[in-house]
Structures are given as C-alpha cells and as structure tokens.
Protein backbone atom coordinates (compact mmCIF):
# COMPACT_ATOMS: atom_id res chain seq x y z
CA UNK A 1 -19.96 25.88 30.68
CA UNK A 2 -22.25 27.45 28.04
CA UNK A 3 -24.62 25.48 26.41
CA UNK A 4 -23.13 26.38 22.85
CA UNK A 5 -19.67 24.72 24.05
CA UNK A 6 -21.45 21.83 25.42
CA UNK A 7 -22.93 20.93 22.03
CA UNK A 8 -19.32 21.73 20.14
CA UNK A 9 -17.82 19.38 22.54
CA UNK A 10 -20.54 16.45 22.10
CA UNK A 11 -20.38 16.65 18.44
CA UNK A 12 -17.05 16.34 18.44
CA UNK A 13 -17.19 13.52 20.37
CA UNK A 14 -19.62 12.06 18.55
CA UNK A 15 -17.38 12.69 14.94
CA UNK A 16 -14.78 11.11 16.86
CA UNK A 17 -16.36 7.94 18.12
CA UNK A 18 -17.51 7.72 14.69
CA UNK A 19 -14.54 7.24 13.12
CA UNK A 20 -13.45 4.24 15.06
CA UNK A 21 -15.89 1.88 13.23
CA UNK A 22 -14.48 -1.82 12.87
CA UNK A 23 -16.32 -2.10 9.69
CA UNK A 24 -13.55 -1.71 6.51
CA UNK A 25 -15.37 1.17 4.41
CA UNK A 26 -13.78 -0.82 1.14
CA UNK A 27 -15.03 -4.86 1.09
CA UNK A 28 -12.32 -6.72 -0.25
CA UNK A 29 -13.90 -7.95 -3.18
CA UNK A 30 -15.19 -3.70 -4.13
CA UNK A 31 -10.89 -3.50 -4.29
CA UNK A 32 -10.66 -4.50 -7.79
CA UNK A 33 -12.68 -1.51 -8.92
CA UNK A 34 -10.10 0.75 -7.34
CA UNK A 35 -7.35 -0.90 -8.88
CA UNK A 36 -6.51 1.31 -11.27
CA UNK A 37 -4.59 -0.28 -14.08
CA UNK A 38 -2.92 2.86 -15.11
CA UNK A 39 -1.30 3.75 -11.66
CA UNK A 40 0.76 0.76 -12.20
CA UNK A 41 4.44 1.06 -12.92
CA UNK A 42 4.34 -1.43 -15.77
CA UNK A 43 2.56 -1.66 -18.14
CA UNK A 44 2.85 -5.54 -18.79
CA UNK A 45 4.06 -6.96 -15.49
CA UNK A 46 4.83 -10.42 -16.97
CA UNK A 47 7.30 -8.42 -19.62
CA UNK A 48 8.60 -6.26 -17.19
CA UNK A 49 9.93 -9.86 -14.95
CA UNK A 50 11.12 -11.37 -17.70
CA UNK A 51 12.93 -8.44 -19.03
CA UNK A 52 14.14 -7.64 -15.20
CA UNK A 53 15.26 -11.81 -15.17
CA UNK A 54 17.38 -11.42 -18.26
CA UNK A 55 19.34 -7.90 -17.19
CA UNK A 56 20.17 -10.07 -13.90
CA UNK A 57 21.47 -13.34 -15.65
CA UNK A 58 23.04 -11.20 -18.04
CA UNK A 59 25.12 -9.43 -15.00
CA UNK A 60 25.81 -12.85 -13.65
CA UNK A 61 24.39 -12.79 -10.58
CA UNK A 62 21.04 -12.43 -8.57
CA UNK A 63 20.58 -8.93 -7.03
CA UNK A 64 22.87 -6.89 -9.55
CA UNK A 65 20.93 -3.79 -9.09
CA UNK A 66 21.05 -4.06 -5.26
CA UNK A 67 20.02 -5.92 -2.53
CA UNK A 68 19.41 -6.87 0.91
CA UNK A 69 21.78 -8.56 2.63
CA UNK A 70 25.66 -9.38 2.79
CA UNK A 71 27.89 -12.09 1.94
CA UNK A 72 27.11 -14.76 4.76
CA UNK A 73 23.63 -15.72 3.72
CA UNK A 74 21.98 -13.57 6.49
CA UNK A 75 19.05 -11.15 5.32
C-alpha cells in the first residue's frame, strides 16, 4: 500500500475509535440548560392534565381518546 492510504486508513481509525468514548458528552445535571421550554407541547403542563382529566370524565370513561389494551384487563 501507499503511504498516503496508510495514513487515510489510520485516521480513520483513529476518528472511529474516537467516537466510542464511555464518557456522556451531556452531564446530567448540564440537561436542564438544553431543555428548551418552548419545544414543549404545552405550554402549562399542569393545565394541559387537568384540562385532558376533565374531557375524559366528561366522556365517562378512562382512555376515551384511545388506548392500549382490550377489554380483559391485559395491556
């Protein structure tokens, strides 16, 4: 092989055993920072339960916009 492809092939090997670092690049106390508030669905998630609480007891049931499951208690 030429020397040129023995470099390209090191330093991609290199790049690649780079990437598998066990370190997490984001700490989990840095996540709050990229929390975003305005990528949320909601705006006010404590509104949004009790408003999505009151449509369901309204309908009579739990799960009246859909859910998992079917009639014998199994998930």
């Amino acid at each position: 092989m030429s020397d040129t492809v023995t470099k390209l092939l090191l330093a991609a090997l290199c790049a690649l055993g780079g990437g598998c670092a066990t370190e997490p690049w984001v700490k989990p106390y840095e996540r709050q920072h990229l929390a975003d508030p305005i990528m949320s669905f909601n705006r006010d998630p404590l509104s949004s339960a009790y408003g999505h609480h009151v449509y369901q007891v309204r309908e009579g049931a739990r799960g009246a916009e859909g859910g998992a499951g079917g009639g014998c208690g199994c998930n």
